[in-house]
N, C-alpha and C. Protein backbone atom coordinates (compact mmCIF):
# COMPACT_ATOMS: atom_id res chain seq x y z
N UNK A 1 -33.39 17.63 -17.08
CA UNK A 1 -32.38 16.77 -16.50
C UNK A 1 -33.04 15.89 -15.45
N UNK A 2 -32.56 14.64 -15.53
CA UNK A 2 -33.46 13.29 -14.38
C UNK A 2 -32.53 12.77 -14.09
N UNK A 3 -32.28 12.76 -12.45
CA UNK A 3 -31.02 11.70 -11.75
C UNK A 3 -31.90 11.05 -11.12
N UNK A 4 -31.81 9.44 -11.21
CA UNK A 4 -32.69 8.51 -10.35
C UNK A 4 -31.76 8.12 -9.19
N UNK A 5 -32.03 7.76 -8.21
CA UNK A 5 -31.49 7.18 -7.05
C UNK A 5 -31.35 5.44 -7.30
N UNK A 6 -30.83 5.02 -6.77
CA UNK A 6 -30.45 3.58 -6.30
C UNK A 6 -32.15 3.62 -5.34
N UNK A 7 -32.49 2.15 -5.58
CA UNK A 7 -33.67 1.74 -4.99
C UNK A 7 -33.14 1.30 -3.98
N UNK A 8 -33.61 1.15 -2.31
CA UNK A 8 -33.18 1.29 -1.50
C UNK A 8 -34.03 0.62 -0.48
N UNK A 9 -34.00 -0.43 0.27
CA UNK A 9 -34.86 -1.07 1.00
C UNK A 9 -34.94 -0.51 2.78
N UNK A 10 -36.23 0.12 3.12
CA UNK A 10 -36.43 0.93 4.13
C UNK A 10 -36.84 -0.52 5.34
N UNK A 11 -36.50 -0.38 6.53
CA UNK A 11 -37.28 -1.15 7.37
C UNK A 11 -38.48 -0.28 8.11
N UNK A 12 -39.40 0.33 7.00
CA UNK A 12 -40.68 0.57 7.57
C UNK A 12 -41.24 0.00 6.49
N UNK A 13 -42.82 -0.10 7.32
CA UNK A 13 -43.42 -0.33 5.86
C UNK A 13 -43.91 0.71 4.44
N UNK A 14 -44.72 0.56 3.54
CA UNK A 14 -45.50 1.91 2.69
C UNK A 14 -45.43 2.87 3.46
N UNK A 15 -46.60 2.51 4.53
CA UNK A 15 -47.59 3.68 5.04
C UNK A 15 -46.53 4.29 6.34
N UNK A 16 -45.78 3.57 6.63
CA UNK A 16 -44.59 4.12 7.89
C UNK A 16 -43.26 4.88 6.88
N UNK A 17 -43.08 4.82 6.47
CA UNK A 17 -41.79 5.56 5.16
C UNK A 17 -42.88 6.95 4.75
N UNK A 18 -43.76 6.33 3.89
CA UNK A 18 -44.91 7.65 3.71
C UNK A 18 -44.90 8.71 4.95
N UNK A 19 -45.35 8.12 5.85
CA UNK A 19 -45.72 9.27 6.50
C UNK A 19 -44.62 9.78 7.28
N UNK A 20 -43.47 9.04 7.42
CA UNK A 20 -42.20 9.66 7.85
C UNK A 20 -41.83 11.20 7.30
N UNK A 21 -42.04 11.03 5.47
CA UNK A 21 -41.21 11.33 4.40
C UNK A 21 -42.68 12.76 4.61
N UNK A 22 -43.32 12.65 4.83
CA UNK A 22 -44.77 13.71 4.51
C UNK A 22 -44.45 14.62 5.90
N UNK A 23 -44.08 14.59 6.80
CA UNK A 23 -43.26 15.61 8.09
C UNK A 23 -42.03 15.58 7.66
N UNK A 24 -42.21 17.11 7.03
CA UNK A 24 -40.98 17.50 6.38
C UNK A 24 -39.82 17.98 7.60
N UNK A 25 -40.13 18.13 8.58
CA UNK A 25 -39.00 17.71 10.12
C UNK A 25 -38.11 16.80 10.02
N UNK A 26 -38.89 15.92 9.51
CA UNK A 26 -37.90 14.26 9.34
C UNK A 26 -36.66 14.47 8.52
N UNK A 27 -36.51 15.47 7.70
CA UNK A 27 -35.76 15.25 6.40
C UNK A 27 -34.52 15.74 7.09
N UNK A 28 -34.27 16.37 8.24
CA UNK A 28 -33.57 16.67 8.72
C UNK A 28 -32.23 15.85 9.02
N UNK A 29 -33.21 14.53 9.62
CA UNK A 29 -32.21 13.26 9.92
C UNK A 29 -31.15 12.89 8.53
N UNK A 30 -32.04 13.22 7.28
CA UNK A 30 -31.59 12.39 6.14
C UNK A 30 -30.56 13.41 5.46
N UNK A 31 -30.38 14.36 6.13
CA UNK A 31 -29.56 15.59 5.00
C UNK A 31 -27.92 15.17 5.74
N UNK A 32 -27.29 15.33 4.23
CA UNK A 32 -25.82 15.40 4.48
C UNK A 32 -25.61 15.94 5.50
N UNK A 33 -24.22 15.29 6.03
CA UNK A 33 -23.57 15.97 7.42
C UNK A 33 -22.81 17.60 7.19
N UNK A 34 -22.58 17.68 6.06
CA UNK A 34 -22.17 19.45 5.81
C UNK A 34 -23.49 20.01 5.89
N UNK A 35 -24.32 19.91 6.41
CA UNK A 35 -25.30 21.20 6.39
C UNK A 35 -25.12 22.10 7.29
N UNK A 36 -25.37 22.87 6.45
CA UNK A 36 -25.19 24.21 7.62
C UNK A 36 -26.42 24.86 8.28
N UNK A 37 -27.83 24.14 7.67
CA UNK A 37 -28.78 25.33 8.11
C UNK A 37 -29.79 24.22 7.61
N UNK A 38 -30.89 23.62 8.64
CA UNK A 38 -32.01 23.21 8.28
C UNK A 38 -32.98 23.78 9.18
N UNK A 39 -34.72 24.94 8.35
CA UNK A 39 -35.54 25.13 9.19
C UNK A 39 -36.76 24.95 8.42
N UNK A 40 -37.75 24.49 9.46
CA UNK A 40 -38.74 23.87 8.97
C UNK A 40 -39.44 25.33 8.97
N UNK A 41 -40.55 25.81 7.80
CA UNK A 41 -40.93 26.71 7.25
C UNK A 41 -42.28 27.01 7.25
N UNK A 42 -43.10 25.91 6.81
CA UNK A 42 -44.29 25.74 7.36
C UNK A 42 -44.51 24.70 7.70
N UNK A 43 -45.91 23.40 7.59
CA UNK A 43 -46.14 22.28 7.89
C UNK A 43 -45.68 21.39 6.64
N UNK A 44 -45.66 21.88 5.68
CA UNK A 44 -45.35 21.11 4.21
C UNK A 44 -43.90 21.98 3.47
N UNK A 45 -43.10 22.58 4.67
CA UNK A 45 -41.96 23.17 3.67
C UNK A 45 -40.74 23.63 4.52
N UNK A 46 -39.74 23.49 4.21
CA UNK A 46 -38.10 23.35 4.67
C UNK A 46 -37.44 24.22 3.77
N UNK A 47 -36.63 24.56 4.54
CA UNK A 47 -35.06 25.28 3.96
C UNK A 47 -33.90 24.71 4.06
N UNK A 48 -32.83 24.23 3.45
CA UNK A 48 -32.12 23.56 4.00
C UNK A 48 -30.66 24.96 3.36
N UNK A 49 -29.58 24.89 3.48
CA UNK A 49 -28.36 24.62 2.70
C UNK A 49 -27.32 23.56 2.92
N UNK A 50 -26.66 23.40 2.39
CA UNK A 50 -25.03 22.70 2.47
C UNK A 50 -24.06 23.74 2.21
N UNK A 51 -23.17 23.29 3.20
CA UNK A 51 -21.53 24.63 3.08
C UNK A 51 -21.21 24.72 1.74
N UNK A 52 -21.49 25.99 1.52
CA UNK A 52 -20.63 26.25 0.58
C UNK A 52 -22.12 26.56 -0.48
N UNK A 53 -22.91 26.20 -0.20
CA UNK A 53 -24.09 25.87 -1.57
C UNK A 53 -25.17 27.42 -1.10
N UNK A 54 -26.14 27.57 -1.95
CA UNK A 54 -27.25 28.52 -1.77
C UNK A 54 -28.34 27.42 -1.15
N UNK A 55 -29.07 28.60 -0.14
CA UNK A 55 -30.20 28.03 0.72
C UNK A 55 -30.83 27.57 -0.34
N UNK A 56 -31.92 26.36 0.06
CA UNK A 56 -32.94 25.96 -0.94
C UNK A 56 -34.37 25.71 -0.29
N UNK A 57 -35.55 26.14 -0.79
CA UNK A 57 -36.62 25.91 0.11
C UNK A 57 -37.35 24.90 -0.67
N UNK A 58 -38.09 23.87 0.00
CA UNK A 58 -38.90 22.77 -0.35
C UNK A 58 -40.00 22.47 0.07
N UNK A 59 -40.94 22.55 -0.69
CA UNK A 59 -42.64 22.22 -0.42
C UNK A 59 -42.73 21.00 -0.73
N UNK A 60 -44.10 20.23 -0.35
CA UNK A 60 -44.69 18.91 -0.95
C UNK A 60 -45.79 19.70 -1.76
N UNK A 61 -45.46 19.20 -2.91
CA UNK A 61 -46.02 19.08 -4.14
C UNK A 61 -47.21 18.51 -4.39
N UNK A 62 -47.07 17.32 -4.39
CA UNK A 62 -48.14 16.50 -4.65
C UNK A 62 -47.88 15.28 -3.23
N UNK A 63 -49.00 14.14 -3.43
CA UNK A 63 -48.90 13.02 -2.47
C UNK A 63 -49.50 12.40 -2.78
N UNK A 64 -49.24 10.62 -3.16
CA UNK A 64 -50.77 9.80 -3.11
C UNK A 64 -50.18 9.02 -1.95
N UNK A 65 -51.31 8.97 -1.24
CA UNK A 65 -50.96 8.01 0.17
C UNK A 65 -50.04 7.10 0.05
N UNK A 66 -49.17 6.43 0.82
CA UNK A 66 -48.29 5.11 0.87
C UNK A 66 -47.81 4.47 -0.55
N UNK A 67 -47.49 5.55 -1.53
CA UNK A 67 -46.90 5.41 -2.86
C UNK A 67 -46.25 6.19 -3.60
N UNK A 68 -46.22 7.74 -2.80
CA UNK A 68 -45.89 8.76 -3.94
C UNK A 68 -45.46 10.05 -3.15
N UNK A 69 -44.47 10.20 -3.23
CA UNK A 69 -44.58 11.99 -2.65
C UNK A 69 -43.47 13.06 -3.58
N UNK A 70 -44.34 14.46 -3.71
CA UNK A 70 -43.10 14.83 -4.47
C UNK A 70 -43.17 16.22 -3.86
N UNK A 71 -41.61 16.43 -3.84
CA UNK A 71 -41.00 17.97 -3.22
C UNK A 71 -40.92 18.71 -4.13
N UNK A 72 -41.11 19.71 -4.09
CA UNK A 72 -40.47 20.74 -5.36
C UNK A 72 -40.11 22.45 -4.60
N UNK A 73 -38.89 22.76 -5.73
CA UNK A 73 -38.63 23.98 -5.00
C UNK A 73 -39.44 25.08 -5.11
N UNK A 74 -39.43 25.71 -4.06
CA UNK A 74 -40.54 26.68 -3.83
C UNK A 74 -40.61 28.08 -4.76
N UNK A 75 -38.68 28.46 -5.05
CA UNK A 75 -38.19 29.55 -5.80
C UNK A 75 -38.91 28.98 -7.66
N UNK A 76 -39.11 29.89 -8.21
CA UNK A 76 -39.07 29.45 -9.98
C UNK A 76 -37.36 29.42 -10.62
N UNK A 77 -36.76 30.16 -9.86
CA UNK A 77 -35.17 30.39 -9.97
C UNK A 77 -34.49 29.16 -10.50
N UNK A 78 -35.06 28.26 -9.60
CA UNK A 78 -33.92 27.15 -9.79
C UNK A 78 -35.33 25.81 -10.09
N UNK A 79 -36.27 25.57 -10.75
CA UNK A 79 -37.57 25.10 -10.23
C UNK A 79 -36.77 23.45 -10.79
N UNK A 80 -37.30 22.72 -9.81
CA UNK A 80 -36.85 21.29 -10.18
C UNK A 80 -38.47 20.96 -9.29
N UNK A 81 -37.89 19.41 -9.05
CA UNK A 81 -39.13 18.41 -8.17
C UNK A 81 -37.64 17.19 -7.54
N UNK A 82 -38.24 16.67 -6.48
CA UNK A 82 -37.80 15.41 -6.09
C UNK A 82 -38.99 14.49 -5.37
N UNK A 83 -38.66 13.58 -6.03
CA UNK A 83 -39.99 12.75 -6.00
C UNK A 83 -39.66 11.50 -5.52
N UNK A 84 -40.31 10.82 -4.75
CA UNK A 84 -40.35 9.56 -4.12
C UNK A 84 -41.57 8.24 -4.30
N UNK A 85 -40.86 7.29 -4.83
CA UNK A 85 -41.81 6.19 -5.16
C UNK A 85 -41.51 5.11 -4.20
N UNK A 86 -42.62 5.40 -3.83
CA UNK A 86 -42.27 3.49 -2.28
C UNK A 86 -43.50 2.61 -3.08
N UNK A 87 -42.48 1.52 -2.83
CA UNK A 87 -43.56 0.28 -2.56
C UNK A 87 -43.53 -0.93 -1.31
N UNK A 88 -43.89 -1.26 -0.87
CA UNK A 88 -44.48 -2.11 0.11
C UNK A 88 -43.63 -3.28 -0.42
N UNK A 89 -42.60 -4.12 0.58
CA UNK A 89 -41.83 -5.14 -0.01
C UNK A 89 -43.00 -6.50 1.13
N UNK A 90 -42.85 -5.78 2.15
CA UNK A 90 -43.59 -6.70 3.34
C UNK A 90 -44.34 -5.71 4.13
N UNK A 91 -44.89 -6.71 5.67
CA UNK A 91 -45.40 -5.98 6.55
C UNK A 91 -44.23 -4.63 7.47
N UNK A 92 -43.44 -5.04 7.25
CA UNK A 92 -42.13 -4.13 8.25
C UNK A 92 -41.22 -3.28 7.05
N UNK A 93 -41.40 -3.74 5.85
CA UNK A 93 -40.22 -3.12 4.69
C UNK A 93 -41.11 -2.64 3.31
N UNK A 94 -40.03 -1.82 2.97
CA UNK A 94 -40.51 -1.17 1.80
C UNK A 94 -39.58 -0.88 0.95
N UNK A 95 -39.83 -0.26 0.02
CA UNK A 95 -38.35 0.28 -1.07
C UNK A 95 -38.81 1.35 -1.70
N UNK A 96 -38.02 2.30 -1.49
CA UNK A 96 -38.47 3.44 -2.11
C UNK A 96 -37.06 3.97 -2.97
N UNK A 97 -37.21 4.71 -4.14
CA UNK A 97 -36.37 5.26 -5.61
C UNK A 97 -36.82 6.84 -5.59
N UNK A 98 -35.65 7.59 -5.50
CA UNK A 98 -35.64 9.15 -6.00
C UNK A 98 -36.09 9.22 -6.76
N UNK A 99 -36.46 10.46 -7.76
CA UNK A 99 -35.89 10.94 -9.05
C UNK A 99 -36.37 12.51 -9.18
N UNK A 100 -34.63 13.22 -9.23
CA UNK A 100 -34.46 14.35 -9.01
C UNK A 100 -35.14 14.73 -10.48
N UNK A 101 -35.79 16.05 -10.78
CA UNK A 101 -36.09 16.07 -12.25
C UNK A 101 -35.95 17.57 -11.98
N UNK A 102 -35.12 18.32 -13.11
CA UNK A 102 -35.26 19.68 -13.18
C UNK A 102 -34.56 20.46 -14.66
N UNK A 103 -35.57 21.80 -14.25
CA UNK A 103 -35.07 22.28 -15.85
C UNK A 103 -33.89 23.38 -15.86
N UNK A 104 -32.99 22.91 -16.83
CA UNK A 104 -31.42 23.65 -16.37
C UNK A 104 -30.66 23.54 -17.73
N UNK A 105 -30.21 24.39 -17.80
CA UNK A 105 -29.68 24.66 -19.05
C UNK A 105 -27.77 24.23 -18.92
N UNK A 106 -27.97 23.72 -20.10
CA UNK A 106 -26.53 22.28 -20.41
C UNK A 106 -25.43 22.79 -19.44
N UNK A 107 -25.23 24.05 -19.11
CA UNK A 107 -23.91 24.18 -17.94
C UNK A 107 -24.32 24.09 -17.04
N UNK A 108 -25.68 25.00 -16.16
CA UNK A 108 -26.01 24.47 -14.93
C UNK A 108 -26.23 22.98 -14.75
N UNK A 109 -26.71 21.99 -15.57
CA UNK A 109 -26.84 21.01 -15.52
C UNK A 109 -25.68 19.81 -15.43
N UNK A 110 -24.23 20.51 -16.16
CA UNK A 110 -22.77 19.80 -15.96
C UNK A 110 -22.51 20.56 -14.75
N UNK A 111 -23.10 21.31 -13.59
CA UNK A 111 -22.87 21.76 -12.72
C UNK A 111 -22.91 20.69 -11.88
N UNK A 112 -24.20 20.93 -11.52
CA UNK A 112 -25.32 20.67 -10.13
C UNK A 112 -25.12 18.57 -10.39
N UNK A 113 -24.98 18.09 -11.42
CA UNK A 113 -25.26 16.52 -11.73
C UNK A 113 -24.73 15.79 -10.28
N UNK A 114 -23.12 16.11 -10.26
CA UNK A 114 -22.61 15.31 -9.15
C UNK A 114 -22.86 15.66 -7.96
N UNK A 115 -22.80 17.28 -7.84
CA UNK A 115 -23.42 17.01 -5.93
C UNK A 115 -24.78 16.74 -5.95
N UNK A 116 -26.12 17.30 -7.40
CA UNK A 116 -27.15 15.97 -7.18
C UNK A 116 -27.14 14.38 -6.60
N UNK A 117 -26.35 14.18 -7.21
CA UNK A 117 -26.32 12.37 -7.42
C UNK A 117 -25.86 12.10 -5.79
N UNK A 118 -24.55 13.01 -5.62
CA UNK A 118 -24.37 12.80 -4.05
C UNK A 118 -25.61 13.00 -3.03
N UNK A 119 -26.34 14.18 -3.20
CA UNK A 119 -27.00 14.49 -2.71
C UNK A 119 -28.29 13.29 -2.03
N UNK A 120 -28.36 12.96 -3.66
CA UNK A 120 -29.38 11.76 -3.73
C UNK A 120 -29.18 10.56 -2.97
N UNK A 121 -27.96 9.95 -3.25
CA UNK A 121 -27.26 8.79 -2.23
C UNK A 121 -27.25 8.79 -0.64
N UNK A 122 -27.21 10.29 -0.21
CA UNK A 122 -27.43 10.37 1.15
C UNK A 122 -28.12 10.22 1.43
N UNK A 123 -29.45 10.79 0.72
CA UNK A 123 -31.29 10.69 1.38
C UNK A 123 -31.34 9.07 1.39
N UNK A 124 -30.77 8.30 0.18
CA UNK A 124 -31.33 6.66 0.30
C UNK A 124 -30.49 6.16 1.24
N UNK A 125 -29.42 6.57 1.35
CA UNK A 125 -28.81 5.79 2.09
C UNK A 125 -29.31 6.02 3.90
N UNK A 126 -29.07 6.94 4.20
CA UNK A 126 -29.79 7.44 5.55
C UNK A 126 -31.10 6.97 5.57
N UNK A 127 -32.23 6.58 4.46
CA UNK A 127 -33.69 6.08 4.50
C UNK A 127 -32.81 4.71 5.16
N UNK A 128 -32.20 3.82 4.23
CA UNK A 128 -32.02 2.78 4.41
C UNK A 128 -31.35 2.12 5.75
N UNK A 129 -30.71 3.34 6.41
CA UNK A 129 -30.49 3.56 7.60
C UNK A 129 -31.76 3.57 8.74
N UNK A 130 -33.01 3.45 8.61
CA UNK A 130 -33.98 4.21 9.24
C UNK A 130 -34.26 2.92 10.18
């Protein structure tokens, strides 16, 4: 299953969005206002929940400098990725696109789609907020 985000124009640049998005502290700002519980875990990993939802823990995955970063959950339980593609619009702006990707079988997947997609809209929209 792949939910892409709305592309979303940041007022930082690449390398300022990048390295925002790589201190997983930051993500804090960007999580829905129902959360009930965000703690940072190690230097590269978070826990978050939302009311009502199961805790979820998140590592960085992979990274290519000022172009690429991807989260993935730490459990095999539920194993997905969320991944981030920026590009450099100018010296001050950038645009960066989700894309949630995970493996889920056809009911969990008519589950999880819409508070994904919500989910997703908050992180861009709050980036786009930044």
């Amino acid at each position: 299953m792949e939910i892409k985000s709305k592309k979303v124009t940041v007022n930082k640049n690449a390398e300022g969005l990048f390295n925002f998005l790589k201190d997983v502290k930051n993500f804090e700002v960007l999580m829905p206002d129902n959360i009930s519980k965000f703690e940072v875990i190690r230097d590269d990993a978070f826990v978050f929940a939302l009311k009502g939802m199961p805790e979820i823990a998140l590592e960085t995955k992979e990274t290519e400098p000022y172009s690429r970063i991807v989260l993935g959950a730490i459990s095999d339980k539920i194993p997905f990725t969320l991944e981030g593609t920026i590009q450099d619009v100018s010296d001050s702006k950038s645009e960066i696109e989700l894309l949630f990707s995970g493996d889920f079988n056809p009911m969990m997947a008519m589950m999880i789609k819409s508070p994904i997609t919500k989910f997703l809209e908050t992180l861009t929209s709050k980036m786009e907020a930044l």
